[in-house]
N, C-alpha and C. Protein backbone atom coordinates (compact mmCIF):
# COMPACT_ATOMS: atom_id res chain seq x y z
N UNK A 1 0.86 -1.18 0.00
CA UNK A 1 0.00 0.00 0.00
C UNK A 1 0.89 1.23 0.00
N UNK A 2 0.85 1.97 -1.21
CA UNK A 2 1.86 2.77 -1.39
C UNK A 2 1.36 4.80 -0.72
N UNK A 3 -0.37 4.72 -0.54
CA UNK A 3 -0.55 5.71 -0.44
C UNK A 3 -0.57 6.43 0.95
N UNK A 4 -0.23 7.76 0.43
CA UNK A 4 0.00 8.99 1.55
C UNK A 4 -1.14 8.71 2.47
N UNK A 5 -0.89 9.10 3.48
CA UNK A 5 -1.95 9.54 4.60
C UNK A 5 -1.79 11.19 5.05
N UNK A 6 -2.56 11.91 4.93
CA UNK A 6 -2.12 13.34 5.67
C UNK A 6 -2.71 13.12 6.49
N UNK A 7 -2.46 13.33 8.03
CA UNK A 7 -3.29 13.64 9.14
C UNK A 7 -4.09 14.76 9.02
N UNK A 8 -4.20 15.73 8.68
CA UNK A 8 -4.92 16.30 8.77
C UNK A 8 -6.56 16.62 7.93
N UNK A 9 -6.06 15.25 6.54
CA UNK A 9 -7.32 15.33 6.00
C UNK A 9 -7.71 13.83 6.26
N UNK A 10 -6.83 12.93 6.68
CA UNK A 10 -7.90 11.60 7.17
C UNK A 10 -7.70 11.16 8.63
N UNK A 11 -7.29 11.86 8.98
CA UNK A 11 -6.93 11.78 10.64
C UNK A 11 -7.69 12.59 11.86
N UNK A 12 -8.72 13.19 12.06
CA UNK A 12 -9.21 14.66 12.71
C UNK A 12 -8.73 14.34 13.60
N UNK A 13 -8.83 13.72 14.68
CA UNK A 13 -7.73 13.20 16.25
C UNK A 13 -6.50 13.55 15.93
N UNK A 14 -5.89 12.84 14.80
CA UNK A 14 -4.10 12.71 14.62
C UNK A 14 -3.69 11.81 15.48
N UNK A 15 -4.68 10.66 15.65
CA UNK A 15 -3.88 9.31 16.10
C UNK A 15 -3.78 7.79 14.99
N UNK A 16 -2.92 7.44 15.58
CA UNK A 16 -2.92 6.00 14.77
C UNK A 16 -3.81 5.32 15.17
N UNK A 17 -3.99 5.24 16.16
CA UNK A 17 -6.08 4.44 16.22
C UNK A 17 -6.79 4.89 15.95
N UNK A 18 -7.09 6.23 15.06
CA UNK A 18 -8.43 6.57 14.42
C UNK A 18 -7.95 5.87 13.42
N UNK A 19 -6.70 5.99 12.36
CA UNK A 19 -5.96 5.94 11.29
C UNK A 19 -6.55 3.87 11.20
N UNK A 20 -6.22 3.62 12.14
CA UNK A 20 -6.50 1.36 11.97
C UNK A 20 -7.90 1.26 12.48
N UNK A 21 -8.65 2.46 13.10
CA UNK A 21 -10.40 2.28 13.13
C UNK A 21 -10.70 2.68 11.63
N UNK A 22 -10.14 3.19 11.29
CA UNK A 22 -10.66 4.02 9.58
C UNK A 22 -10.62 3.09 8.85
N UNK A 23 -9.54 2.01 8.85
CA UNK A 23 -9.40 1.05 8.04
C UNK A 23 -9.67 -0.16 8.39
N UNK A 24 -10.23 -0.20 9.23
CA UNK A 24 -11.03 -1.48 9.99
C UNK A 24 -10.01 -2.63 9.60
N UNK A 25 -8.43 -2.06 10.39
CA UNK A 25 -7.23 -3.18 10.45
C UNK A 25 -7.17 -3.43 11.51
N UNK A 26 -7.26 -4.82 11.71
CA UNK A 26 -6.54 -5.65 13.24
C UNK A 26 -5.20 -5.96 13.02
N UNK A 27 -4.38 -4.28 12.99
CA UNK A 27 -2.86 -4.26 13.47
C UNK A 27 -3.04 -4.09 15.07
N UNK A 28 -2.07 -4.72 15.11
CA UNK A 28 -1.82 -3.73 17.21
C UNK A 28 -0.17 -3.09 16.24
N UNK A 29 -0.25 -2.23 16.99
CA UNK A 29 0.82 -1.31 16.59
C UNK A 29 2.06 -1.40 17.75
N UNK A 30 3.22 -1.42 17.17
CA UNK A 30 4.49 -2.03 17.80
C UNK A 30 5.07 -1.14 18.74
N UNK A 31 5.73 -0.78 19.46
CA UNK A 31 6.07 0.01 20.09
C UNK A 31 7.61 0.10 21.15
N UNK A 32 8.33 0.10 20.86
CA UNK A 32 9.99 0.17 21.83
C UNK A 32 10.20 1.16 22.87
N UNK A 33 10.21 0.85 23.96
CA UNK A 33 10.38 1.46 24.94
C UNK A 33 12.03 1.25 25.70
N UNK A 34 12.66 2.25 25.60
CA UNK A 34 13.77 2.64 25.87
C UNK A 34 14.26 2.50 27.24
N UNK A 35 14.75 1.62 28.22
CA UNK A 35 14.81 1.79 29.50
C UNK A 35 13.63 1.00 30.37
N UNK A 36 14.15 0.17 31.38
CA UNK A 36 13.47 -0.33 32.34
C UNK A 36 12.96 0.61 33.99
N UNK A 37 13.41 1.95 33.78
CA UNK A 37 13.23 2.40 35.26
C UNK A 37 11.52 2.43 35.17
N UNK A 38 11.44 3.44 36.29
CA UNK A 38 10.14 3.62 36.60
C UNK A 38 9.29 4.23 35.22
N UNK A 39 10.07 5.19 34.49
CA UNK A 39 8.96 6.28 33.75
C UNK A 39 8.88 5.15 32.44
N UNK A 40 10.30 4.16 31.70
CA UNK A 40 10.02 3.46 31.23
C UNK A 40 9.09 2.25 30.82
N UNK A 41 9.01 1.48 32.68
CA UNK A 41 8.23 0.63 32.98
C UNK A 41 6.64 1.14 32.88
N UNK A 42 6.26 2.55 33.53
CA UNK A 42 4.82 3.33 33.57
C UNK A 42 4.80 3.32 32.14
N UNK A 43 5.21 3.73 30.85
CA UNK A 43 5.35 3.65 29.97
C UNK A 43 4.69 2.49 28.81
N UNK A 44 5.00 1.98 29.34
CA UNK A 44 4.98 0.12 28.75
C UNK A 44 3.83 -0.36 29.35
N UNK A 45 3.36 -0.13 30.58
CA UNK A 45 1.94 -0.42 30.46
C UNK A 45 1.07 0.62 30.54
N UNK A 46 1.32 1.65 30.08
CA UNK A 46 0.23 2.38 29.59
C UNK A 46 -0.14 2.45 28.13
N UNK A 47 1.17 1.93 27.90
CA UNK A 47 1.22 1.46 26.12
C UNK A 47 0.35 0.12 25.96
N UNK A 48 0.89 -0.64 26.88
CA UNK A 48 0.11 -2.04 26.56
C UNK A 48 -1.49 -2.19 26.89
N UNK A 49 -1.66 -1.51 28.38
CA UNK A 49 -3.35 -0.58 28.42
C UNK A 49 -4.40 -0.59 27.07
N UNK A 50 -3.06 -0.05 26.57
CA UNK A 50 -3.88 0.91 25.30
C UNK A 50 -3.75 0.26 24.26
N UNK A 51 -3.51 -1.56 24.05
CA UNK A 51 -3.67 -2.11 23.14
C UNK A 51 -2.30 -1.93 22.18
N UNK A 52 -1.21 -1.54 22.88
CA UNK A 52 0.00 -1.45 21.71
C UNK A 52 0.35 -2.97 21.85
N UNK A 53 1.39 -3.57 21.63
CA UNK A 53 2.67 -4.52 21.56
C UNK A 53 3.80 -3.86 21.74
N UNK A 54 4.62 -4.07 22.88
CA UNK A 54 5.53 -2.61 23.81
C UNK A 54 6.74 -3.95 24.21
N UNK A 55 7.33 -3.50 23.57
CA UNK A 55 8.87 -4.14 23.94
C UNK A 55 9.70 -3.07 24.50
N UNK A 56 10.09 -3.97 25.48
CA UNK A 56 10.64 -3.00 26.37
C UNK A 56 12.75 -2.93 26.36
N UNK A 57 13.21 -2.34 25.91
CA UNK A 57 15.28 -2.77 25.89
C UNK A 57 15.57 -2.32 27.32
N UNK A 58 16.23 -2.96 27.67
CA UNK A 58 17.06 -2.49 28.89
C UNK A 58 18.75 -3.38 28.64
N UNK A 59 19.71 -2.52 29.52
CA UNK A 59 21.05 -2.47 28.91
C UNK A 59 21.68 -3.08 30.16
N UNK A 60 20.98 -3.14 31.01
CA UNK A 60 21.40 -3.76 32.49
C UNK A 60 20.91 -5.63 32.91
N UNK A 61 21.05 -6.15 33.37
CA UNK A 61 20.80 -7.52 33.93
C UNK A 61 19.64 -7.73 34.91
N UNK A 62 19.46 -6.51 34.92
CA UNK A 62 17.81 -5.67 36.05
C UNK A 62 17.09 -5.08 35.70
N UNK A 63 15.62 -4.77 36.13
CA UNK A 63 14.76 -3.71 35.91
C UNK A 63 15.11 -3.03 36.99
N UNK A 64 14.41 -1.85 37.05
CA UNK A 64 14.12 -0.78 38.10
C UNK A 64 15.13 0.45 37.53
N UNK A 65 15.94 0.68 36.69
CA UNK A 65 16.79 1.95 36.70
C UNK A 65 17.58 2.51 38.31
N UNK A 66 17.48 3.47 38.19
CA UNK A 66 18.14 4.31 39.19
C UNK A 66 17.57 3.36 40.60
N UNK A 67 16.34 2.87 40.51
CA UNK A 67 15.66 2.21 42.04
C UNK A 67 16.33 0.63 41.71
N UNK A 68 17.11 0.41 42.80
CA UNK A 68 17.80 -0.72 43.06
C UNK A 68 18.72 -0.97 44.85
N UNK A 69 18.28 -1.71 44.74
CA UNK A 69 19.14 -2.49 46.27
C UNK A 69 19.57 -3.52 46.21
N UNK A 70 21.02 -3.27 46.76
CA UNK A 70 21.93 -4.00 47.00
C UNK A 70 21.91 -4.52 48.43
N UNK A 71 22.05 -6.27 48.07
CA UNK A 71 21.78 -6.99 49.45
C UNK A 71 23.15 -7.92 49.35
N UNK A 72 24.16 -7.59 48.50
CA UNK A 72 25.28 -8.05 48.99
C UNK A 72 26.08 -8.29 50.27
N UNK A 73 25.71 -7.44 50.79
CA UNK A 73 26.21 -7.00 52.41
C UNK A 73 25.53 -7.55 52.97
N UNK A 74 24.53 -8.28 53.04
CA UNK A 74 23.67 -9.09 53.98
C UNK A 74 22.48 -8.54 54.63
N UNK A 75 22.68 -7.36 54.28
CA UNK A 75 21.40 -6.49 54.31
C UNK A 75 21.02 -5.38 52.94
N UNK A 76 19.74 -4.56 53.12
CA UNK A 76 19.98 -4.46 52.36
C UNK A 76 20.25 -2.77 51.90
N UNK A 77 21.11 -2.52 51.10
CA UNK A 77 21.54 -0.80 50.65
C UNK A 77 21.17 0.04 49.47
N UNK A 78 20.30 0.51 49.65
CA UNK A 78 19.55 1.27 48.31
C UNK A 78 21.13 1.99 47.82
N UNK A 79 21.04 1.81 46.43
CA UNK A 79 22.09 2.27 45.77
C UNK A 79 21.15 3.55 44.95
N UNK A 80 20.67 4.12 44.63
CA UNK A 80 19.59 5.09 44.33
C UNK A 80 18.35 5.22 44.19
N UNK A 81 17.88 5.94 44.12
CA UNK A 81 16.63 6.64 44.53
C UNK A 81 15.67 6.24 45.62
N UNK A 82 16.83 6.55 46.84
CA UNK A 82 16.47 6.23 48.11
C UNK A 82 15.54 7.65 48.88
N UNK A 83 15.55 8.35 48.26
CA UNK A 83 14.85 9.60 48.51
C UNK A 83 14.05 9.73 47.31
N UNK A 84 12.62 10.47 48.57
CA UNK A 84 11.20 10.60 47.80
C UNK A 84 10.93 11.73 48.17
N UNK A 85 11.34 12.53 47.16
CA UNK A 85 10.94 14.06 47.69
C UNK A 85 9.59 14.67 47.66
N UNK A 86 9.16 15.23 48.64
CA UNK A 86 7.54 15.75 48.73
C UNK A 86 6.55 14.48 48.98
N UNK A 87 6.90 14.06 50.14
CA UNK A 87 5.58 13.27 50.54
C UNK A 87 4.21 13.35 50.30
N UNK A 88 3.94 14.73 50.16
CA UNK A 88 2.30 14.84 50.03
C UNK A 88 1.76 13.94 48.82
N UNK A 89 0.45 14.42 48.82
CA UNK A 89 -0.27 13.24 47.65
C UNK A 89 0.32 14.03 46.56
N UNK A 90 1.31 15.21 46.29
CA UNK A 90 1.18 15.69 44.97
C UNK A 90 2.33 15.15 43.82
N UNK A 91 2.74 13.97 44.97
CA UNK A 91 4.00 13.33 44.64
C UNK A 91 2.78 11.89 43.83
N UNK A 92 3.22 11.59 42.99
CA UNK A 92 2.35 10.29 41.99
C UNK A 92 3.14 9.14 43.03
N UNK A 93 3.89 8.94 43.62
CA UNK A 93 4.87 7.86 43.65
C UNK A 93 3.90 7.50 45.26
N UNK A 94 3.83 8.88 46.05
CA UNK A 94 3.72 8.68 47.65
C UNK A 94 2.11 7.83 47.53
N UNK A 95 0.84 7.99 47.16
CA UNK A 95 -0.26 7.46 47.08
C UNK A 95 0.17 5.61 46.87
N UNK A 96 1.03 5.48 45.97
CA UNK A 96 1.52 4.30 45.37
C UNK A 96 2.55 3.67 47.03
N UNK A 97 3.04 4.19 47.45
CA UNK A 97 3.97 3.96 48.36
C UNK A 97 2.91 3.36 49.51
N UNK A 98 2.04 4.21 50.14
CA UNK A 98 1.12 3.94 50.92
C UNK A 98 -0.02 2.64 50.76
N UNK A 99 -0.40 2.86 49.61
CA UNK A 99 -1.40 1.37 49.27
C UNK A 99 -0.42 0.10 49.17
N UNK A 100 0.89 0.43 48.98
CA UNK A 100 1.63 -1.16 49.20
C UNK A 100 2.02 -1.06 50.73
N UNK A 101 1.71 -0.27 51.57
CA UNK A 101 1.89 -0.77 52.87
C UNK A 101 3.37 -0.35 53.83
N UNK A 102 3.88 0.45 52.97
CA UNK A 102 4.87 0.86 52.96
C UNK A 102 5.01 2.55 54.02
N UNK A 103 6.02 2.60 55.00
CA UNK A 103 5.29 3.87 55.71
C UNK A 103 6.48 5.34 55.01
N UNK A 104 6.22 6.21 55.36
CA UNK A 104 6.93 7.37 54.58
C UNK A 104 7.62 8.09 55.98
N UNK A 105 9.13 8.50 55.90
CA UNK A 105 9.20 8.71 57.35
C UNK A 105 9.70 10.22 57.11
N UNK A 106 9.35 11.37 57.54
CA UNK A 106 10.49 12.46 57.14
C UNK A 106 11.61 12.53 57.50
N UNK A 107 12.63 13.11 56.81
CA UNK A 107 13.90 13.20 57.37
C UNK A 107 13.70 14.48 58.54
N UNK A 108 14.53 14.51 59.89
CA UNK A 108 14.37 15.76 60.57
C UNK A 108 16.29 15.88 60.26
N UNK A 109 16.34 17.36 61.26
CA UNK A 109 17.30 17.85 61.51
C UNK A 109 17.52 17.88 62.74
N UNK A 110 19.18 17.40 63.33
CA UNK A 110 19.29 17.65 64.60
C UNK A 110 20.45 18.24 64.75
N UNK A 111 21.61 18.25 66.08
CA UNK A 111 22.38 19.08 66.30
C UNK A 111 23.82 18.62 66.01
N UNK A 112 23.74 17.30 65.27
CA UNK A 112 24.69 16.27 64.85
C UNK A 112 24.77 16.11 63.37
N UNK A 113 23.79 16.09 62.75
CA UNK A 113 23.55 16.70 61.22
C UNK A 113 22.04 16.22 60.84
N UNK A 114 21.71 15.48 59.62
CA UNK A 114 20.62 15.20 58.78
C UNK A 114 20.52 13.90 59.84
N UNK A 115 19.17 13.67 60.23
CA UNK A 115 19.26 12.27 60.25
C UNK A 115 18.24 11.42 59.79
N UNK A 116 18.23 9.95 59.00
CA UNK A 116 17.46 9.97 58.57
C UNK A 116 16.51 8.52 59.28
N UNK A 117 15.38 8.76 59.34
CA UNK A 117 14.86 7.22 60.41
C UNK A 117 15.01 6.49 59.64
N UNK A 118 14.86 5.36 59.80
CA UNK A 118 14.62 4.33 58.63
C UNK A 118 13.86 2.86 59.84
N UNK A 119 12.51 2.51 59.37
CA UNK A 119 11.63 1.57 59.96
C UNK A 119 11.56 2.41 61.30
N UNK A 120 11.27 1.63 62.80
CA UNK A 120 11.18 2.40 63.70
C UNK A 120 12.08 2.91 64.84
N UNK A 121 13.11 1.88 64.34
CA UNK A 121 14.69 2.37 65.45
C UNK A 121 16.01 2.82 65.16
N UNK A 122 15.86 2.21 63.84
CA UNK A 122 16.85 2.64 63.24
C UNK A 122 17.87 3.90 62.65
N UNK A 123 18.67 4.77 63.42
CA UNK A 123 18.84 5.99 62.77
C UNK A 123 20.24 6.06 61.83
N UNK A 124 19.94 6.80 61.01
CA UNK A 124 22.09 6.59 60.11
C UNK A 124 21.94 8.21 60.58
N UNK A 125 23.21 8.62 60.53
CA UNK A 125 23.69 10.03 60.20
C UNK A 125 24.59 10.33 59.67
N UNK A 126 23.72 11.50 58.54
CA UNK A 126 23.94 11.53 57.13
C UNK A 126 25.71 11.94 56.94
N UNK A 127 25.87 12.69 58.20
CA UNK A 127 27.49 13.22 58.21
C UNK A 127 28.15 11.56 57.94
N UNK A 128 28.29 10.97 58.56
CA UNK A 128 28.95 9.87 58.88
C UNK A 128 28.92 8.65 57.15
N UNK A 129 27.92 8.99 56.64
CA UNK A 129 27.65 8.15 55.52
C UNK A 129 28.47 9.04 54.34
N UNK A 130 28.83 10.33 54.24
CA UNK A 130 29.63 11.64 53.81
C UNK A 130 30.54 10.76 53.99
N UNK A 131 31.33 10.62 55.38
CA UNK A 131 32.41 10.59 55.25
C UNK A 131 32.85 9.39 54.70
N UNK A 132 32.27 8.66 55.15
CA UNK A 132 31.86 7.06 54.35
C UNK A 132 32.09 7.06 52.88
N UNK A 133 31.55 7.83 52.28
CA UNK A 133 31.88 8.20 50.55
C UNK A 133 33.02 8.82 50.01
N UNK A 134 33.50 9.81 50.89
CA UNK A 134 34.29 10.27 50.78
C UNK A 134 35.77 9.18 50.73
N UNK A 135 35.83 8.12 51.75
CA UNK A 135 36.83 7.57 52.10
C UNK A 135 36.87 6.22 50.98
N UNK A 136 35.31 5.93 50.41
CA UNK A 136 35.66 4.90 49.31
C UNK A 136 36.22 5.74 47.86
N UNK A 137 36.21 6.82 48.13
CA UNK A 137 36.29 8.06 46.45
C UNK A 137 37.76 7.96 46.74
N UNK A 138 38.25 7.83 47.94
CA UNK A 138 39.73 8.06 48.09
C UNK A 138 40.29 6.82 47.99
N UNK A 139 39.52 5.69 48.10
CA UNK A 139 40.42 4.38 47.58
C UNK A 139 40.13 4.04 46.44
N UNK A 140 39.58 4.47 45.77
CA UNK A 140 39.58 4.41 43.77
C UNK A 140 40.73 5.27 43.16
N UNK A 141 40.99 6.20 44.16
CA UNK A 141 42.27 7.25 43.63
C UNK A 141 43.31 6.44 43.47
C-alpha cells in the first residue's frame, strides 16, 4: 500500500487508532520502549493498556533503573533513589507507596547533622555516611 496519509485530511484526532479504526485493520501497533526504570516501565503499560505490543530494551541484567538495592552486604543498601521528595499526595509515587503498605518517614534535623529514620529504630547520620563516601572516592584514587 503505497498511499500517503495526511493527518490532517484523514486523521481529525491525529492518532494511529483513528488511522486502523478508519481502516477497519486488526494491526496492534508495535512500540519500543527505551529503559526499564520507573517512567520506562509506567510507559509500557500504559502502552500495553492501550492495546499497543511494547517491547521493552534495557542495557542492564535488572529492571528498576536508578531504584535498586543492594543486598550483597547481607542487608539491604539502596544504591539510588532512596529519597522521595515531597511526601504529600502531589508526589504520583507517595499514594503508590502507601497502598503497598509501605510507611513514609520524614527526614528531621538535629544538632549532629541530617538524620534519617529508617523503619522504627533505626537511625544513620547523614554526616557519617559523607564521610563514608568520601573515604571509598579516596580508595579508587
Amino acid at each position: 500500500m503505497n498511499k500517503k496519509i495526511s493527518f490532517t485530511d484523514e486523521l481529525p484526532d491525529g492518532t494511529i487508532s483513528a488511522l486502523l479504526q478508519k481502516q477497519n485493520n486488526v494491526v496492534q501497533p508495535c512500540v519500543i520502549v527505551i529503559g526499564s526504570g520507573i517512567s520506562g516501565l509506567a510507559a509500557a503499560r500504559s502502552l500495553s493498556e492501550a492495546s499497543f505490543n511494547v517491547i521493552v530494551l534495557e542495557s542492564r541484567d535488572r529492571i528498576g533503573g536508578r531504584i535498586h538495592t543492594d543486598y550483597s552486604f547481607g542487608c539491604p543498601v539502596d544504591m539510588g533513589a532512596s529519597w522521595l521528595h515531597g511526601v504529600s499526595n502531589d508526589n504520583p509515587l507517595a499514594p503508590i507507596i502507601r497502598r503497598l503498605g509501605l510507611t513514609l518517614q520524614a527526614a528531621m534535623r538535629s544538632k549532629v547533622g541530617l538524620r534519617l529514620r529508617m523503619n522504627s529504630s533505626h537511625e544513620v547520620v547523614a554526616k557519617l555516611l559523607i564521610s563514608g563516601q568520601g573515604f571509598f572516592l579516596n580508595i579508587q584514587k
